[in-house]
Protein backbone atom coordinates (compact mmCIF):
# COMPACT_ATOMS: atom_id res chain seq x y z
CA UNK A 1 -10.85 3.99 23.39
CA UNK A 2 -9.70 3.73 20.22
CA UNK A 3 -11.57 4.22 16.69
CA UNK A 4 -10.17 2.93 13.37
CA UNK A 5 -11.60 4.51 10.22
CA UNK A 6 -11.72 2.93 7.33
CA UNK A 7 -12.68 4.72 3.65
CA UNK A 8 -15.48 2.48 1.83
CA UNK A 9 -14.19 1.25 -1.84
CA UNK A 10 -11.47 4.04 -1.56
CA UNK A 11 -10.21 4.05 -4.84
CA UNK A 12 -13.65 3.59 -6.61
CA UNK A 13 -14.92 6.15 -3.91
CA UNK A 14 -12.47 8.50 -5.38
CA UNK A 15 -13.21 7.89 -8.83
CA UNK A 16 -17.16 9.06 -7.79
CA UNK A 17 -16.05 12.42 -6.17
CA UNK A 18 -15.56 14.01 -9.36
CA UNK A 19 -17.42 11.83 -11.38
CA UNK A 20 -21.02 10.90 -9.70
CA UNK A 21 -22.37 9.56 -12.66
CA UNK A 22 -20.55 6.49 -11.55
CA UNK A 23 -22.44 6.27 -8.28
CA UNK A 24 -24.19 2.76 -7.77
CA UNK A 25 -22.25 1.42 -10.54
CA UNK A 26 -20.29 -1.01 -10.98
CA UNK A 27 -16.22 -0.26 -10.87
CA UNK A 28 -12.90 -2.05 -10.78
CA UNK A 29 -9.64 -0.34 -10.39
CA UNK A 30 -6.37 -1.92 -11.87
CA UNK A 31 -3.02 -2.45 -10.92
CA UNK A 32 0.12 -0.51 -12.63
CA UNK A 33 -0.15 -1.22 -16.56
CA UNK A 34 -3.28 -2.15 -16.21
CA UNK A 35 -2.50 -5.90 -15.59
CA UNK A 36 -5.01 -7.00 -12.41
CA UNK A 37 -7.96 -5.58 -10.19
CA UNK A 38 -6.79 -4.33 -7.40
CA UNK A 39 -10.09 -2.22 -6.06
CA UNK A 40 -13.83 -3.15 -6.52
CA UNK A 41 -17.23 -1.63 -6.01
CA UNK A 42 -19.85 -3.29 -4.11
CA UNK A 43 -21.55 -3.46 -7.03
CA UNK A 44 -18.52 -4.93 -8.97
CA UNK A 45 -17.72 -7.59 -6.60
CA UNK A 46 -19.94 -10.54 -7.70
CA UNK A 47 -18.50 -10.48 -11.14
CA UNK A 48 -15.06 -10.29 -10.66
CA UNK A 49 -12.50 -11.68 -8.04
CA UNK A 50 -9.95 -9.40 -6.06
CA UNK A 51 -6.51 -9.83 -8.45
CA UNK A 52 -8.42 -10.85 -11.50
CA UNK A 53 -6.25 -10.56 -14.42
CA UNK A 54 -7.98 -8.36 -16.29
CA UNK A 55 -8.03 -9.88 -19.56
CA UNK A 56 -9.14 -12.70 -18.59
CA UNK A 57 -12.19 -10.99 -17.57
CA UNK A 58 -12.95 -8.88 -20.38
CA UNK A 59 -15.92 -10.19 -21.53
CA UNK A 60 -17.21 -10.07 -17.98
CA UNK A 61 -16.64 -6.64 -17.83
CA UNK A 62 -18.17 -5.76 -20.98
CA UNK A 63 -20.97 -7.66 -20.66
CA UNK A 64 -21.82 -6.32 -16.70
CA UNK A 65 -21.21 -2.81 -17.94
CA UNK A 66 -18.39 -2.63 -15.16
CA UNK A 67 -16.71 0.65 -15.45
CA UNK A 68 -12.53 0.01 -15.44
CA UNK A 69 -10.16 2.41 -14.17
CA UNK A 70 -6.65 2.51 -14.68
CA UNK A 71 -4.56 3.05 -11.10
CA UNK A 72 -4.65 7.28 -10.46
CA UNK A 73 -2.09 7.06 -7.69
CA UNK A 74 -1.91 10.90 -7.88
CA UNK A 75 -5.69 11.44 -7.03
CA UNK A 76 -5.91 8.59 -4.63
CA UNK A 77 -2.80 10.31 -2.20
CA UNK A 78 -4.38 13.73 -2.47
CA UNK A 79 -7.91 12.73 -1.52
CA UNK A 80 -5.86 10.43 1.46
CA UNK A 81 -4.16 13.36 2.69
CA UNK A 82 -7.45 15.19 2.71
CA UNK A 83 -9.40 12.72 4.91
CA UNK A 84 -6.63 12.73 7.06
CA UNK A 85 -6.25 16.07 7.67
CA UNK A 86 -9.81 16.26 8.42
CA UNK A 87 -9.38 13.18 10.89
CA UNK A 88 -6.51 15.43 12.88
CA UNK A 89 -9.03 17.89 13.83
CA UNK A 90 -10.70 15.50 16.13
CA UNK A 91 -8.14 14.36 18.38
CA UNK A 92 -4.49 14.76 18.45
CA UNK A 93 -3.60 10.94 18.68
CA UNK A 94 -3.54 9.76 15.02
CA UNK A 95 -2.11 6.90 13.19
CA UNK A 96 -2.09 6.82 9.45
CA UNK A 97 -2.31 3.28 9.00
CA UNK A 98 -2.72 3.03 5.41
CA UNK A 99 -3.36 5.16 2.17
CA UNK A 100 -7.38 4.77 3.43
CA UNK A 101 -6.95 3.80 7.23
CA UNK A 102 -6.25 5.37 9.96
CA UNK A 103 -6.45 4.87 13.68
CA UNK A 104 -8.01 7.72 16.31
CA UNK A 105 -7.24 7.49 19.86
CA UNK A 106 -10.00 9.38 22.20
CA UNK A 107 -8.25 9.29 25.56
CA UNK A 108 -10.19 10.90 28.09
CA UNK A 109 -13.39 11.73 25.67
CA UNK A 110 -15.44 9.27 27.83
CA UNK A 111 -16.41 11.71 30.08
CA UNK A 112 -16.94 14.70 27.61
CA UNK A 113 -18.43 12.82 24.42
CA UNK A 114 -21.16 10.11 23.73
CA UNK A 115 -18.82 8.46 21.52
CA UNK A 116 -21.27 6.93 18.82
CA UNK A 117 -22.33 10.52 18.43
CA UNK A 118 -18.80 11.75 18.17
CA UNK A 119 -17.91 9.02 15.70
CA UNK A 120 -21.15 9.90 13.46
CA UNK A 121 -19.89 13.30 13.53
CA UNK A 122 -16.43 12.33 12.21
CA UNK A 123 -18.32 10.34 9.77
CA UNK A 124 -20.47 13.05 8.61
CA UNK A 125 -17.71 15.81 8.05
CA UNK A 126 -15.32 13.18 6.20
CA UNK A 127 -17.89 12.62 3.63
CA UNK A 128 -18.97 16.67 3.56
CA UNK A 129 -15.16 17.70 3.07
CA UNK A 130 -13.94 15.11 0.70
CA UNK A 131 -17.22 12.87 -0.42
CA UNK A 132 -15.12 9.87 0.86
CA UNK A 133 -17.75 7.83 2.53
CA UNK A 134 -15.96 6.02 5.66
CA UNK A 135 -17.03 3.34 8.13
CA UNK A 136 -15.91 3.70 11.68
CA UNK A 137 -15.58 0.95 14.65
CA UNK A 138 -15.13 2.36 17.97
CA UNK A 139 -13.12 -0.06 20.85
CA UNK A 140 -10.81 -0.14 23.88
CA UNK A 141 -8.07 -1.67 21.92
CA UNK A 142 -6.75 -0.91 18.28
CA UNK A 143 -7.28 -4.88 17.63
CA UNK A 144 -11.09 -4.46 18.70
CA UNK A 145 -11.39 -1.74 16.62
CA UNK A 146 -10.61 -3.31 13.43
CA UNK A 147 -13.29 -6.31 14.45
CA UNK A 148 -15.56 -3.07 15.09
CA UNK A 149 -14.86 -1.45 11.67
CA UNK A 150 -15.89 -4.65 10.21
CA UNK A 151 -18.87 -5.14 12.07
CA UNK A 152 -19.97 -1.51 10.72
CA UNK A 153 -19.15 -2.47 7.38
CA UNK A 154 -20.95 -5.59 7.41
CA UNK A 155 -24.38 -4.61 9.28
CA UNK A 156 -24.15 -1.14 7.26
CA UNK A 157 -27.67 -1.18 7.49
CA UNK A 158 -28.27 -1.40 10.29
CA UNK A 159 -24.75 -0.06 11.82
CA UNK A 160 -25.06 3.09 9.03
CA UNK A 161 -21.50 2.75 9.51
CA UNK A 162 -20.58 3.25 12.89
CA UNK A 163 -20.23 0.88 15.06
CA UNK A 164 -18.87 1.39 18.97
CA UNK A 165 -18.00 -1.56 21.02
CA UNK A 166 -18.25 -0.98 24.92
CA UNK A 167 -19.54 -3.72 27.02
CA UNK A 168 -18.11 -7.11 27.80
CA UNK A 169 -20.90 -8.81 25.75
CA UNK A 170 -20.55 -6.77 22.37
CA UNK A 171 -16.66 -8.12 22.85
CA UNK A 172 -17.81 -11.85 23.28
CA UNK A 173 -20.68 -11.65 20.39
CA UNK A 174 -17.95 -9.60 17.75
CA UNK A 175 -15.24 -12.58 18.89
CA UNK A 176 -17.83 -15.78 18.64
CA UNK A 177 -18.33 -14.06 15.09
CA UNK A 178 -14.96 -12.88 13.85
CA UNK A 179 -13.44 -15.48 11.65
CA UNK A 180 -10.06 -16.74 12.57
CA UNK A 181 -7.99 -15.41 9.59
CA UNK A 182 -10.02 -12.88 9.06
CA UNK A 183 -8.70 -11.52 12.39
CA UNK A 184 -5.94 -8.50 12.16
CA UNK A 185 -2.71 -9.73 12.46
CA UNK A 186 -3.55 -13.80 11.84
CA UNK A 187 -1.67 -14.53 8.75
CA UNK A 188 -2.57 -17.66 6.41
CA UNK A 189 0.35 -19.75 7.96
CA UNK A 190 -1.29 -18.91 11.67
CA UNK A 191 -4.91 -19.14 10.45
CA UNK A 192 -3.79 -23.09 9.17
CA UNK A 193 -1.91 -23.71 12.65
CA UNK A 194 -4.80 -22.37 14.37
CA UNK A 195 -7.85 -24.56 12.36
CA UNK A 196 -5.72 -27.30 13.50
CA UNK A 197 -6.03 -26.59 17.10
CA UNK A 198 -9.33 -26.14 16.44
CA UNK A 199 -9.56 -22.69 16.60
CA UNK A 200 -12.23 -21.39 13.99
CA UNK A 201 -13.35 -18.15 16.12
CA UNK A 202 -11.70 -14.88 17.41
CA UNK A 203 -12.93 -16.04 20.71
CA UNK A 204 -11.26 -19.61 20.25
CA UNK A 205 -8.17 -18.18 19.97
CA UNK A 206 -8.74 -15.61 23.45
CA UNK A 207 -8.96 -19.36 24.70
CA UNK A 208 -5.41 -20.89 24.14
CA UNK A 209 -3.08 -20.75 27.32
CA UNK A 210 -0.73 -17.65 26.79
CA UNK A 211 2.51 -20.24 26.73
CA UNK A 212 1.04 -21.66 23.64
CA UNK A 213 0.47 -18.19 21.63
CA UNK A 214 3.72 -17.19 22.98
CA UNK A 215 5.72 -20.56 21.97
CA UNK A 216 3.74 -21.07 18.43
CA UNK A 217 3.22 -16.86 17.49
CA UNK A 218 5.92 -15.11 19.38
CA UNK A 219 5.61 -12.14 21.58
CA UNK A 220 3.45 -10.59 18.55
CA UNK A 221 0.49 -13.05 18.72
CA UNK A 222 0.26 -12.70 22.42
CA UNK A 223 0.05 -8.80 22.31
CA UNK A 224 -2.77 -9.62 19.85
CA UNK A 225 -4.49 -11.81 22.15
CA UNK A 226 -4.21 -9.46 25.10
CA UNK A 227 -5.64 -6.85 22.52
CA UNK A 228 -8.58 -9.26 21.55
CA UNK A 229 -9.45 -9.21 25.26
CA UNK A 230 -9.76 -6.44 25.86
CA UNK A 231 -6.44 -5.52 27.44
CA UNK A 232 -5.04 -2.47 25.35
CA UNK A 233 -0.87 -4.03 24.33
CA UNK A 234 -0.39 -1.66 20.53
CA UNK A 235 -0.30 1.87 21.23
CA UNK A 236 -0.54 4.74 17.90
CA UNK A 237 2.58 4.16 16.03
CA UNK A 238 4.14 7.49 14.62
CA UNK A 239 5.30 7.83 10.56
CA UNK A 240 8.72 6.51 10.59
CA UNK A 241 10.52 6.42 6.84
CA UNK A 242 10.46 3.01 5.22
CA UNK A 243 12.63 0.19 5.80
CA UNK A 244 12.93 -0.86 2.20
CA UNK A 245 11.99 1.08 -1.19
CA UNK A 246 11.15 -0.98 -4.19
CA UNK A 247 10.16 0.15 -7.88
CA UNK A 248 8.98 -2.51 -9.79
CA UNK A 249 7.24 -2.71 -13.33
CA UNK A 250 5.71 -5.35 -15.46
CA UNK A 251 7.55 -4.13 -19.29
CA UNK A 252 4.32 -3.24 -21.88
CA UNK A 253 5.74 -6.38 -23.78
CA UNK A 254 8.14 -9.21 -23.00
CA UNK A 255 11.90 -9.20 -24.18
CA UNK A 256 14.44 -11.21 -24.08
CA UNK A 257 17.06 -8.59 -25.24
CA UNK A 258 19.50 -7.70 -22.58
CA UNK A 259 20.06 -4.37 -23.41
CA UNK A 260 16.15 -3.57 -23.12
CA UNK A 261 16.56 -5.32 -19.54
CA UNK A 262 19.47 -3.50 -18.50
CA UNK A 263 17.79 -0.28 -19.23
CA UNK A 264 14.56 -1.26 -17.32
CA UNK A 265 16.73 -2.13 -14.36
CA UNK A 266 19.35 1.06 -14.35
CA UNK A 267 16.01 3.35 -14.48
CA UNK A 268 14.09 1.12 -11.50
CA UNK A 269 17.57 2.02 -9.76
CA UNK A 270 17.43 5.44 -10.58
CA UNK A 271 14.05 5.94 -9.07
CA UNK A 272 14.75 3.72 -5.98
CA UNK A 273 17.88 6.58 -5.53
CA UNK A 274 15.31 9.39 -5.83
CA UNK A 275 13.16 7.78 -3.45
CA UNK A 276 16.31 7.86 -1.06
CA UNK A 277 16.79 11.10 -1.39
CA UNK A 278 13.76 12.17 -0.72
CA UNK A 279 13.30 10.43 2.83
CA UNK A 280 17.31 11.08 3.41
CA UNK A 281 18.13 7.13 3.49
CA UNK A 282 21.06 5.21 2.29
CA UNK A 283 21.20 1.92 1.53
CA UNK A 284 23.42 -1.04 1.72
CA UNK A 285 21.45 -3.93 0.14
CA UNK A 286 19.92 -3.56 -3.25
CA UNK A 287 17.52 -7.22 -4.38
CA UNK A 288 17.29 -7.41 -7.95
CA UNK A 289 14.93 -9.91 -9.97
CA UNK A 290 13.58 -10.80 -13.28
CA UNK A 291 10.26 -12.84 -14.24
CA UNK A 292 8.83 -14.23 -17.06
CA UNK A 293 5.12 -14.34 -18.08
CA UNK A 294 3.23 -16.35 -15.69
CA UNK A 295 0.06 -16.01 -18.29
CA UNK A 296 2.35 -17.79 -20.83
CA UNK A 297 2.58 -21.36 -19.92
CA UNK A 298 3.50 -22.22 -23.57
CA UNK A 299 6.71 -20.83 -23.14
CA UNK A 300 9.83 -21.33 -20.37
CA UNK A 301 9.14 -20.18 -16.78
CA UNK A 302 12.00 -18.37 -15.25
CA UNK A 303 11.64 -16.64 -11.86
CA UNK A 304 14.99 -15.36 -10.32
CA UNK A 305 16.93 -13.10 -7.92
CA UNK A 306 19.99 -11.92 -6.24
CA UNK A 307 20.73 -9.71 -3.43
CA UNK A 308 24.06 -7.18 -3.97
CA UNK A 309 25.62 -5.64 -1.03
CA UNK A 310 27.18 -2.55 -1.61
CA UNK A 311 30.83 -1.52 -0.62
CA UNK A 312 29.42 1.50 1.86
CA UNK A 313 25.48 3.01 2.48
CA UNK A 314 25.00 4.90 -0.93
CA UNK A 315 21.73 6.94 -1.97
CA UNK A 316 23.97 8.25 -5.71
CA UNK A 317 21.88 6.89 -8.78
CA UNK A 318 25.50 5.85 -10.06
CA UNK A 319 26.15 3.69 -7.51
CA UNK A 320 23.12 1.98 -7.23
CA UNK A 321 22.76 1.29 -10.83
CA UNK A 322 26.26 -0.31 -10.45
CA UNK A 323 25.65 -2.69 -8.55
CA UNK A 324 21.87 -3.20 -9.68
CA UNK A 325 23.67 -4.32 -13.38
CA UNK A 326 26.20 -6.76 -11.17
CA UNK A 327 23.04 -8.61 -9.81
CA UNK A 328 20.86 -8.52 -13.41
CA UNK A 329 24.14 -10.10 -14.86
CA UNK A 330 24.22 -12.65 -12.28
CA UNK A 331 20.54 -13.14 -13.29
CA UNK A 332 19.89 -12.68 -16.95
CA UNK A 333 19.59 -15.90 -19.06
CA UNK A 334 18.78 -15.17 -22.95
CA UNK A 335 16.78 -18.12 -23.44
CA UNK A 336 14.07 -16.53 -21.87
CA UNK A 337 11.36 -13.76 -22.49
CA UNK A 338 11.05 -11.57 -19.67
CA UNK A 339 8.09 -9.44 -18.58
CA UNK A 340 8.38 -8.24 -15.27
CA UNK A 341 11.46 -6.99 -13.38
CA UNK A 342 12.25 -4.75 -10.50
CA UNK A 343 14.87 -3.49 -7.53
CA UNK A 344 14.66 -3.02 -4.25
CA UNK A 345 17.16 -1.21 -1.71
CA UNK A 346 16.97 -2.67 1.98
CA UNK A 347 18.71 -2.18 4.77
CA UNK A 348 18.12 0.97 5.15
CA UNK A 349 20.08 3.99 7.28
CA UNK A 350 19.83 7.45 7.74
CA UNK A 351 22.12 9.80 5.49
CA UNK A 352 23.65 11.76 8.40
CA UNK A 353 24.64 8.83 9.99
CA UNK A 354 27.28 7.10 8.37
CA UNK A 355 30.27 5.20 9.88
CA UNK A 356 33.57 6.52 8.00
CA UNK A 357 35.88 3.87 6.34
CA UNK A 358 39.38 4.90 5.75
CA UNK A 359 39.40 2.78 2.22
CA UNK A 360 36.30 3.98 1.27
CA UNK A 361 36.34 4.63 -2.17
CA UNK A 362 32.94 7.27 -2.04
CA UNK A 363 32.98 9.58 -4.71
CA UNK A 364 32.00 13.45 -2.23
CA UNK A 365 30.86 14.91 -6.03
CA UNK A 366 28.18 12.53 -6.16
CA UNK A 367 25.93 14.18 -2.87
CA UNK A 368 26.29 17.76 -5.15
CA UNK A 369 25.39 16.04 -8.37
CA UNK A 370 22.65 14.31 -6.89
CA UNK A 371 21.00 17.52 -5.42
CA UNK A 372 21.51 19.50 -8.73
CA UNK A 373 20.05 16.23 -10.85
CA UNK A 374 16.57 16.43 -8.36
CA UNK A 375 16.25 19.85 -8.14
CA UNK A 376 16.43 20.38 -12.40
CA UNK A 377 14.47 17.39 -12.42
CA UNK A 378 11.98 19.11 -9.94
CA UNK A 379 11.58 22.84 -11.53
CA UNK A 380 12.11 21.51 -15.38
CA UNK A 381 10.12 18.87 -15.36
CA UNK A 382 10.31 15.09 -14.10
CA UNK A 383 13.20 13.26 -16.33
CA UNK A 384 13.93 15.51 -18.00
CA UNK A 385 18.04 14.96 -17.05
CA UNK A 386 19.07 11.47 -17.74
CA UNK A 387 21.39 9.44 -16.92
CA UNK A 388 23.69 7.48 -20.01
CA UNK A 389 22.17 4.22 -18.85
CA UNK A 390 18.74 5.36 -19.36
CA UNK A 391 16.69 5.29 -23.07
CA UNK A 392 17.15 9.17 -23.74
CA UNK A 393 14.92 8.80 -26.71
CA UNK A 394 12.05 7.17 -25.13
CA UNK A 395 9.97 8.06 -22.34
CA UNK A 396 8.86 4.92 -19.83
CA UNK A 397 5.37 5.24 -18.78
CA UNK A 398 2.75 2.21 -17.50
CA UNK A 399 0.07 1.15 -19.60
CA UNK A 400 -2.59 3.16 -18.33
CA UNK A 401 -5.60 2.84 -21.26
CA UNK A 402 -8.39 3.75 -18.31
CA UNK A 403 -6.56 6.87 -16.75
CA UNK A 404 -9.01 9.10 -15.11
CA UNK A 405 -7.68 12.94 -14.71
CA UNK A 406 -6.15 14.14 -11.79
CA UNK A 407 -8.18 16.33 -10.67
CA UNK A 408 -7.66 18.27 -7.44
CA UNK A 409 -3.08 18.20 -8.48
CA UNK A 410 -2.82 19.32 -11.81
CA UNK A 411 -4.18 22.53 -12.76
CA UNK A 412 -5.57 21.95 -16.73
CA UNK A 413 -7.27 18.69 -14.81
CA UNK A 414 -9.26 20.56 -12.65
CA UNK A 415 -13.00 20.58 -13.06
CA UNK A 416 -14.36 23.77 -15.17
CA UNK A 417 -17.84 24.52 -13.88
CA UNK A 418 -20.01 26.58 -16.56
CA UNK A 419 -22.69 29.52 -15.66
């Protein structure tokens, strides 16, 4: 059996923690710079629309009393890796599936556990140890348990979020339900392709002949039908480093000057590099673009980008910076105002393994350099060393006008209690 647990409004939830005056009130949480909603309350959701702009819906806001909260992505990983490390003490088969999901595997526990009453205790000491409330759904496959989680979420009242899915007619009833793309792993391009088979139910698609899923959805779709009934196909997948890193930024006003660009895009480099570093990756493909304002339709729309390949797998700041100014330059056209940019290194390969050119022209001093740059940077304080490509006199930081404190990772944050 498998049990996916899923943390209720997790960045609002984690705004509540540590403030509970915000309990049963409305809350939306925006994206970096403060730009769109990315997280709602349930009490926030009839008033504004996941990815609202959020000027657009100012006067909603203000008007609904809806509490806004600038993006804490310090708090929000802390209080993940706490309700994760209280999910490992209940079985040893975990998948972290997200920053607020994770999948359990109880393998065996049949026989020991009733496993509603299990699952209402994992419930129960989530919410004591972090004051994360979480809904759980409880299945034979991972694919179930998603439909199960949803099921909790949506009959919380009468569910009290947990739900546990054992018998062949709680499958059939959760798949004559289930709405085709809302289904786990049914994209919008499948859910269309689907509707026009005249599949409009989870338990349509169990249906199809297995050439068809197989022919129009690849091996992929047909593991998820297998998984839908009932046939466990996706077993826990372990952490494994990512296969691209991206830092990308919308600027706190739009420019057209090329030096302001080049600087935004050497310092999105630099921090991709760090980012290497730190999960011992190289790269070989670095995907630069630019973007206008998509909010300004009075002036010229320009969306662009350009993939650079690299002469050998590189994680050195320098290098990728190099080559992240060859593809803005193949890019940047000064007729336009730009407000969003970003760079992303792909193809991704570990640093010990690297295949050894004899004309490669790799620069040994930059490994040392590197190390020396992150540690200062790590016992000083972040950027404090620069590189020449970088604004020394000006310190980048997102618009963040709704910051709440971070509470439980930096020490003058924490809460001072009073008696």
């Amino acid at each position: 059996m498998f049990a996916l647990v899923d943390c209720n409004n997790f960045y609002a939830s984690c705004e509540r923690v540590f403030n509970p005056s915000l309990r049963d009130k409305p809350i939306v949480v925006l994206s970096n710079n403060d730009g769109c909603v990315i997280a709602r309350s349930n009490e926030a959701k009839p008033f504004v629309p996941m990815g609202a702009p959020s000027f657009k819906y100012h006067s909603v806001i203000k008007q609904n009393n809806i509490h806004v909260f600038s993006s804490n992505y310090a708090l929000y990983g802390d209080m993940s890796n706490r309700v994760m490390n209280t999910l490992s003490a209940f079985t040893p088969d975990i998948e972290v599936y997200s920053i607020d999901e994770a999948f359990l595997q109880f393998q065996g526990f049949q026989s020991h556990f009733n496993l509603e009453a299990y699952a209402r205790r994992i419930k129960a000491t989530v919410e004591r140890h972090t004051g994360i409330p979480v809904s759980i759904g409880v299945a034979p496959t991972k694919g179930l348990s998603k439909i199960a989680n949803k099921i909790a979420k949506k009959f919380a009242d009468r569910t009290q979020g947990v739900y546990v899915m054992q018998t062949e007619e709680q499958r059939l009833k959760a798949l004559k339900w289930m709405d085709i793309d809302a289904v786990w792993g049914i994209g919008r391009q499948h859910a269309k392709r689907l509707k026009a088979q005249a599949v409009f139910k989870a338990y349509d698609f169990t249906q199809l002949p297995d050439e068809w899923v197989r022919k129009h959805m690849s091996v992929v779709g047909l593991r998820l039908k297998k998984e839908l009934e009932g046939h466990p196909t996706l077993t826990l997948d372990e952490m494994e480093a990512k296969k691209a890193i991206a830092t990308t930024r919308t600027f706190d006003h739009q420019s057209n000057d090329y030096n302001i660009v080049r600087e935004r895009i050497s310092s999105f480099a630099i921090s991709c590099g760090e980012k290497l570093r730190k999960q011992q990756s190289n790269s070989q493909l670095i995907h630069v673009f630019l973007r206008t304002n998509k909010f300004r339709p009075d002036l010229p729309q320009y969306h662009c980008s350009t993939v650079v390949k690299t002469e050998y797998p590189t994680n050195s700041s320098i290098n990728l910076v190099k080559y992240a100014i060859i593809g803005l330059d193949k890019l940047y056209r000064p007729e336009y105002h730009y407000k969003k940019a970003g760079v992303i290194v792909m193809e991704l390969s570990p640093e010990n393994q690297q295949q050894l050119s004899l004309f490669s022209k790799k620069n040994p001093k930059h490994e040392r350099l590197m190390q020396h740059i992150d540690q200062l940077n790590q016992t000083v304080g972040r950027h404090k060393v620069k590189f020449g490509s970088q604004d020394l006199g000006r310190v980048w930081k997102m618009k963040q006008e709704h910051l709440s404190k971070s509470y439980s990772t930096t020490l003058k944050e924490s809460i001072v209690v009073k008696v």
